[in-house]
Protein backbone atom coordinates (compact mmCIF):
# COMPACT_ATOMS: atom_id res chain seq x y z
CA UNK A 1 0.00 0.00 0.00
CA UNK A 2 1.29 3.76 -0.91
CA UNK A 3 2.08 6.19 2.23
CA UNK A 4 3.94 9.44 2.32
CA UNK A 5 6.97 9.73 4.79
CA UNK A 6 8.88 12.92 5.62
CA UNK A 7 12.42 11.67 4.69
CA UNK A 8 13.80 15.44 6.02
CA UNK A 9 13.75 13.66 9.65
CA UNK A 10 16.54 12.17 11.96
CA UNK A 11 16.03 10.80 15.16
CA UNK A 12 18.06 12.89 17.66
CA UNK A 13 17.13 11.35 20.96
CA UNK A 14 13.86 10.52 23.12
CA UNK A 15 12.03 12.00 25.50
CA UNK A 16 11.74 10.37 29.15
CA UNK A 17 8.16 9.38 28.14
CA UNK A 18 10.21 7.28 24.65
CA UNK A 19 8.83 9.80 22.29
CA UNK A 20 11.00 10.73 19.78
CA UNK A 21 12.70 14.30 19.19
CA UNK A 22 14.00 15.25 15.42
CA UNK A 23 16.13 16.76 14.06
CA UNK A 24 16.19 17.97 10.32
CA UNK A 25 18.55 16.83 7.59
CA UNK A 26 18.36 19.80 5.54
CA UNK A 27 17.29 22.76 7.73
CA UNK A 28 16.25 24.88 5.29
CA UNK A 29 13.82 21.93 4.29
CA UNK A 30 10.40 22.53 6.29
CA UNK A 31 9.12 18.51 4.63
CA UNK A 32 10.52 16.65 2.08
CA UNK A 33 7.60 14.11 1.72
CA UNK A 34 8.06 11.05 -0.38
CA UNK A 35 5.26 8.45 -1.61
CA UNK A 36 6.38 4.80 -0.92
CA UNK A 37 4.94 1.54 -1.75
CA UNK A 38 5.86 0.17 1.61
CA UNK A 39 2.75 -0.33 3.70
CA UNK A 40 1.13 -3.59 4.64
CA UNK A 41 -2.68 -4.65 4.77
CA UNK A 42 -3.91 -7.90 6.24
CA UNK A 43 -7.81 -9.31 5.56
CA UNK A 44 -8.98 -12.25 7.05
CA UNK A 45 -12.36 -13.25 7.23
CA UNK A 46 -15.20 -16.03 7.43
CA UNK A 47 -17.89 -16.04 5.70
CA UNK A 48 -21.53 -17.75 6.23
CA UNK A 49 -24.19 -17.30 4.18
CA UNK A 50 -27.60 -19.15 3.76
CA UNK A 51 -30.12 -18.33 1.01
CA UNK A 52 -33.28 -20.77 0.50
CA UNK A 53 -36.72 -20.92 -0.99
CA UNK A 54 -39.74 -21.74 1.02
CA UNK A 55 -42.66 -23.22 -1.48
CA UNK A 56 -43.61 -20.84 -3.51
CA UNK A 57 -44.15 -17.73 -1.31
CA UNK A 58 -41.32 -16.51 0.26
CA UNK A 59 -37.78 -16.79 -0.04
CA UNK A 60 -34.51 -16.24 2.44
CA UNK A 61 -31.28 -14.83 2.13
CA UNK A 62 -29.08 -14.48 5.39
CA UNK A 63 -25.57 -13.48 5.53
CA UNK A 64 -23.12 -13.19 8.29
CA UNK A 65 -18.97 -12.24 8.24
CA UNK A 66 -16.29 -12.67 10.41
CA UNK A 67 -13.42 -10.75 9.82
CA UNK A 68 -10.79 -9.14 11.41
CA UNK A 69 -8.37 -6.38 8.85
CA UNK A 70 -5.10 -5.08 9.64
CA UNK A 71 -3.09 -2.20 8.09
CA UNK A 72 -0.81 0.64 8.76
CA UNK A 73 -2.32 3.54 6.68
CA UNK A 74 -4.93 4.94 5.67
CA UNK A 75 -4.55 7.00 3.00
CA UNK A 76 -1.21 8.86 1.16
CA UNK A 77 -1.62 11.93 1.73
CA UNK A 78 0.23 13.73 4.31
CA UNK A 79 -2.59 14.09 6.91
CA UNK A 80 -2.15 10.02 7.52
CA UNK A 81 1.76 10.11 7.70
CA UNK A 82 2.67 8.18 10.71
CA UNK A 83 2.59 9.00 14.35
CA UNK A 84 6.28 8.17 14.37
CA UNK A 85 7.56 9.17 10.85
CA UNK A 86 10.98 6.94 11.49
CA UNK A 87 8.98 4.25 12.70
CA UNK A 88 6.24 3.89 10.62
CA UNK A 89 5.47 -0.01 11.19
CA UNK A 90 4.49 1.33 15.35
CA UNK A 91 1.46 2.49 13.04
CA UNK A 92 0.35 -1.04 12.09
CA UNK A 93 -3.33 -1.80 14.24
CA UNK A 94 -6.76 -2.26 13.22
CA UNK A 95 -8.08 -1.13 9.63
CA UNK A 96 -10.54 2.13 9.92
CA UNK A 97 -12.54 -0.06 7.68
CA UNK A 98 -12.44 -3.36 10.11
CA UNK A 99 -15.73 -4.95 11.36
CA UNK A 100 -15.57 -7.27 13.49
CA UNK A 101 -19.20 -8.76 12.95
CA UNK A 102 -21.57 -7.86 9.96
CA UNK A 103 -25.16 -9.52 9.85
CA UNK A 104 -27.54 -8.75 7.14
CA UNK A 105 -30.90 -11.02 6.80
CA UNK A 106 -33.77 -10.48 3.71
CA UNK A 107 -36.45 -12.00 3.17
CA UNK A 108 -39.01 -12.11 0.18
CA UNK A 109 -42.84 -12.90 0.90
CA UNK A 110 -44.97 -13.17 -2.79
CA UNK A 111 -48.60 -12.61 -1.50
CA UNK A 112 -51.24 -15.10 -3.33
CA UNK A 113 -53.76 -14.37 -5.54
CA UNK A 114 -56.88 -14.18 -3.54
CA UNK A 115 -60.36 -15.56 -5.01
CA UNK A 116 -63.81 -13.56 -4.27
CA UNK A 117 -64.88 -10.38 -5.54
CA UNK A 118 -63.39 -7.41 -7.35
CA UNK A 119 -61.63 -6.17 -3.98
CA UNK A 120 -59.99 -9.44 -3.09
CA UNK A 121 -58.89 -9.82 -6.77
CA UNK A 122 -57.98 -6.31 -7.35
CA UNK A 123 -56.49 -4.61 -4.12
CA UNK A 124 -55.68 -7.38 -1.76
CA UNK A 125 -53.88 -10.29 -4.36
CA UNK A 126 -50.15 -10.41 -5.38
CA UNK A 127 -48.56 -7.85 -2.84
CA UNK A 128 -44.66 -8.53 -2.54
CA UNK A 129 -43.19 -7.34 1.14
CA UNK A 130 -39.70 -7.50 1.56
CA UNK A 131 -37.80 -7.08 5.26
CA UNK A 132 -34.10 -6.19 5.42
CA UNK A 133 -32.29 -6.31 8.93
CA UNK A 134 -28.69 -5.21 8.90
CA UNK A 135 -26.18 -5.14 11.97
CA UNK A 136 -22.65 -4.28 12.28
CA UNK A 137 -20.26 -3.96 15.04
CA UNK A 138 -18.37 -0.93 15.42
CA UNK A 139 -15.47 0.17 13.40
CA UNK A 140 -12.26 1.89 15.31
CA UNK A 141 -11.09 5.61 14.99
CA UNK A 142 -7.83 6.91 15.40
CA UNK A 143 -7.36 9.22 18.71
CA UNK A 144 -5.30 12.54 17.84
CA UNK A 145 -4.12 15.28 19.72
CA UNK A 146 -5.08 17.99 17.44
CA UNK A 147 -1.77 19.62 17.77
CA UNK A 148 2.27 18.39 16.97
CA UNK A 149 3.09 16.95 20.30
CA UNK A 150 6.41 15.12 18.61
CA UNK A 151 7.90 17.90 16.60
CA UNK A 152 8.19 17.19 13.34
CA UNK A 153 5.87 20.12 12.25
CA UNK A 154 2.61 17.82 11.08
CA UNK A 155 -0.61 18.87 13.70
CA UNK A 156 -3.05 15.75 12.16
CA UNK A 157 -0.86 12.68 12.67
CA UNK A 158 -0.36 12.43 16.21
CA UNK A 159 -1.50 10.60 18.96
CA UNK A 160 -0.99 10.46 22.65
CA UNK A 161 2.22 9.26 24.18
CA UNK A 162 2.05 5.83 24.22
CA UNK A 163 -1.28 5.24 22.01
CA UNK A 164 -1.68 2.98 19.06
CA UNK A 165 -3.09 3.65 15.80
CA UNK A 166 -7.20 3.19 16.09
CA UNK A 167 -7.48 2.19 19.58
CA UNK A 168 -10.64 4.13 19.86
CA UNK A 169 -14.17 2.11 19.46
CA UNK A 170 -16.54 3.37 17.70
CA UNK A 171 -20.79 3.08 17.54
CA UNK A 172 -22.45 -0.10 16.69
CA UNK A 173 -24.92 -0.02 13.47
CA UNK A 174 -28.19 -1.37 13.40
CA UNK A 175 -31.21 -0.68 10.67
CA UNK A 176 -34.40 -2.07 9.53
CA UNK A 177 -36.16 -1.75 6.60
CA UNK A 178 -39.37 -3.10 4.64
CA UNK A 179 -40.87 -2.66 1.09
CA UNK A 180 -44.39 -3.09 0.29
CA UNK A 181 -45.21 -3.06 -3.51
CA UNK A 182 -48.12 -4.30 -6.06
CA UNK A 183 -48.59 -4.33 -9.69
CA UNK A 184 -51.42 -3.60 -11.49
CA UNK A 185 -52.32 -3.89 -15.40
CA UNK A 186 -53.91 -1.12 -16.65
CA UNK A 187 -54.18 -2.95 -20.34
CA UNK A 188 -54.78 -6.46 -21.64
CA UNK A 189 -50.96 -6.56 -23.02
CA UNK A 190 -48.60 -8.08 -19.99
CA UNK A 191 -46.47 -5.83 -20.38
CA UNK A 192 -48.49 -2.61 -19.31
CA UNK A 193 -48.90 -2.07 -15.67
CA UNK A 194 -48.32 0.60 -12.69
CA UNK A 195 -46.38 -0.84 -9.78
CA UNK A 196 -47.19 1.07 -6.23
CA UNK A 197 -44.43 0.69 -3.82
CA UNK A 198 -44.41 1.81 -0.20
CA UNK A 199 -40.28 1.64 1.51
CA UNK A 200 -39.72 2.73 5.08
CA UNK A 201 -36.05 3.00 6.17
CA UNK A 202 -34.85 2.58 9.68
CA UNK A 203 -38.13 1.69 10.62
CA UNK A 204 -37.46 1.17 14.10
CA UNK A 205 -35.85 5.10 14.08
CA UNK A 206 -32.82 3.36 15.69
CA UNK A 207 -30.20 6.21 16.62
CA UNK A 208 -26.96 5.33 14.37
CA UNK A 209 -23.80 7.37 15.18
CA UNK A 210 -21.53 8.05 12.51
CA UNK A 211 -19.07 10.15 13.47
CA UNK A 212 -17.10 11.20 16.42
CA UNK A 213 -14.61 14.05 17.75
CA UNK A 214 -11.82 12.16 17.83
CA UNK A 215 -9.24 15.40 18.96
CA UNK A 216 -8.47 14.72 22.65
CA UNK A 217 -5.81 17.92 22.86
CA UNK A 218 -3.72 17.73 26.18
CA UNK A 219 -5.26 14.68 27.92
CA UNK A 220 -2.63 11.76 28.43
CA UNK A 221 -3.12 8.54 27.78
CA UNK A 222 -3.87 7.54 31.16
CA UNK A 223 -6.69 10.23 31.76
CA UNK A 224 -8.93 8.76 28.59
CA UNK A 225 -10.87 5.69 29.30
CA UNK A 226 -10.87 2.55 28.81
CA UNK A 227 -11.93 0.90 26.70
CA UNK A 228 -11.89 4.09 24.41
CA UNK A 229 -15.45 4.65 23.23
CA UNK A 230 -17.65 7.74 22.19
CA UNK A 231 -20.23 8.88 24.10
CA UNK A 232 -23.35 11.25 23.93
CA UNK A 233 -22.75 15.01 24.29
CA UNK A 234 -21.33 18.09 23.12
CA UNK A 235 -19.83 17.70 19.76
CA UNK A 236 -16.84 20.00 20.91
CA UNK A 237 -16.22 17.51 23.72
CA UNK A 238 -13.50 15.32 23.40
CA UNK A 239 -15.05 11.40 22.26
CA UNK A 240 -18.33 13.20 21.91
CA UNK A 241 -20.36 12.04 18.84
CA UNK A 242 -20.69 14.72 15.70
CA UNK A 243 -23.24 13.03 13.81
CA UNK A 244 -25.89 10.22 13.35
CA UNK A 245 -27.35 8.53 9.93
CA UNK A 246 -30.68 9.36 8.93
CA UNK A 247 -33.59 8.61 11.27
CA UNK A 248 -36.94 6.74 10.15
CA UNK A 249 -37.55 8.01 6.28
CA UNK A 250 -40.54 7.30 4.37
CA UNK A 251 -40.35 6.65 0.66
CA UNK A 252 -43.26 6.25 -1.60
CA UNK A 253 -43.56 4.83 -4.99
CA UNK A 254 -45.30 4.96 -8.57
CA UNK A 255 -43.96 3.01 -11.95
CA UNK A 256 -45.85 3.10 -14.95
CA UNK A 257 -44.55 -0.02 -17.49
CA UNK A 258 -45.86 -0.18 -21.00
């Protein structure tokens, strides 16, 4: 995988808490970045998945993953440099993009065509509902300090003394949703009908968290908890969450085929 390194750096001693203290090759250098092709990314996963047909009404589909992925950058560009830009495999933890568990169950019910009168026949035959459930376990974040506590001039890399990269634990995920449609010919040709659809997303209007502050300025890593986890709050607070995925939506339907 591609990261950017400052290569202007020299390590010219440690701290008493091990962090490290630069110097610069060139001083009249402020960076000389350079892409490599260095990093590393691990996947490993297990995967179950069932999908089967009951009669002639409804069907199932339910899928569940194991997985666990490793890496040791996020991105090239300079705001995901390493914490410690002469030790850049200290960076290697938990992928921002790592879930643990993911869960996802549909389900297809064909409604049958009812005998009686024009009502039964008409409105109340052939409606399709389909259910979606979908769970995930949280994904990690990266804890920063918001400011260059190591001294090699970068203020969005860093992390407290002594804290890996994406110890922080972020929200769980959970959402269901359901579609009710019917079609309806308007015409003796097959191929001419109006399809009514009713969706409702997060149905439940479960409150999914998105993002959170991960800047913890000043604190040390001793004063932020543990396990590291966001929390309800003021956005500005340290660990607070800053945002949350759409609540309930409604989402209404009308297709005219011909």
């Amino acid at each position: 995988m591609p990261r950017t390194r400052d290569r202007n750096l020299y390590l010219a001693g440690r701290t008493p808490s091990g962090s490290p203290i630069y110097g610069f090759v060139d001083p009249s250098l402020v960076n000389n970045f350079t892409i490599e092709s260095a990093a590393n990314s691990y996947y490993n996963g297990l995967i179950v998945q069932v999908n089967r047909r009951f009669g002639q009404r409804w069907a199932l589909n339910a899928h569940y993953t194991f997985s666990n992925a490793i890496d040791e950058v996020d991105d090239w560009h300079v705001d995901y440099t390493p914490n410690d830009q002469l030790n850049a495999r200290a960076d290697r933890g938990l992928s921002p993009f790592n879930q643990k568990h993911r869960f996802v169950l549909s389900a297809v019910w064909q409604g049958p065509v009812l005998d009686g009168g024009w009502f039964q026949k008409r409105v109340l035959s052939s409606w399709t509902a389909s259910p979606i459930i979908s769970a995930n376990s949280a994904r990690p974040f990266n804890a920063l300090t918001g400011y260059d506590n190591v001294g090699d001039g970068q203020t969005n890399t860093h992390r407290p003394a002594g804290a890996g990269r994406n110890i922080g634990i972020g929200p769980n995920y959970f959402s269901t949703d359901f579609r009710l449609a019917r079609a309806f010919k308007w015409s003796r040709e097959a191929s001419r009908s109006v399809t009514l659809s009713a969706e409702v997303f997060n149905a439940l209007n479960y409150t999914n968290f998105s993002t959170i502050n991960n800047i913890v300025g000043t604190l040390p890593l001793s004063a932020l908890p543990h396990p590291l986890v966001g929390h309800r709050g003021n956005p500005t607070d340290p660990l607070a969450f800053t945002a949350a995925f759409d609540p309930r939506q409604f989402q209404f339907g009308l297709i005219f085929t011909f």
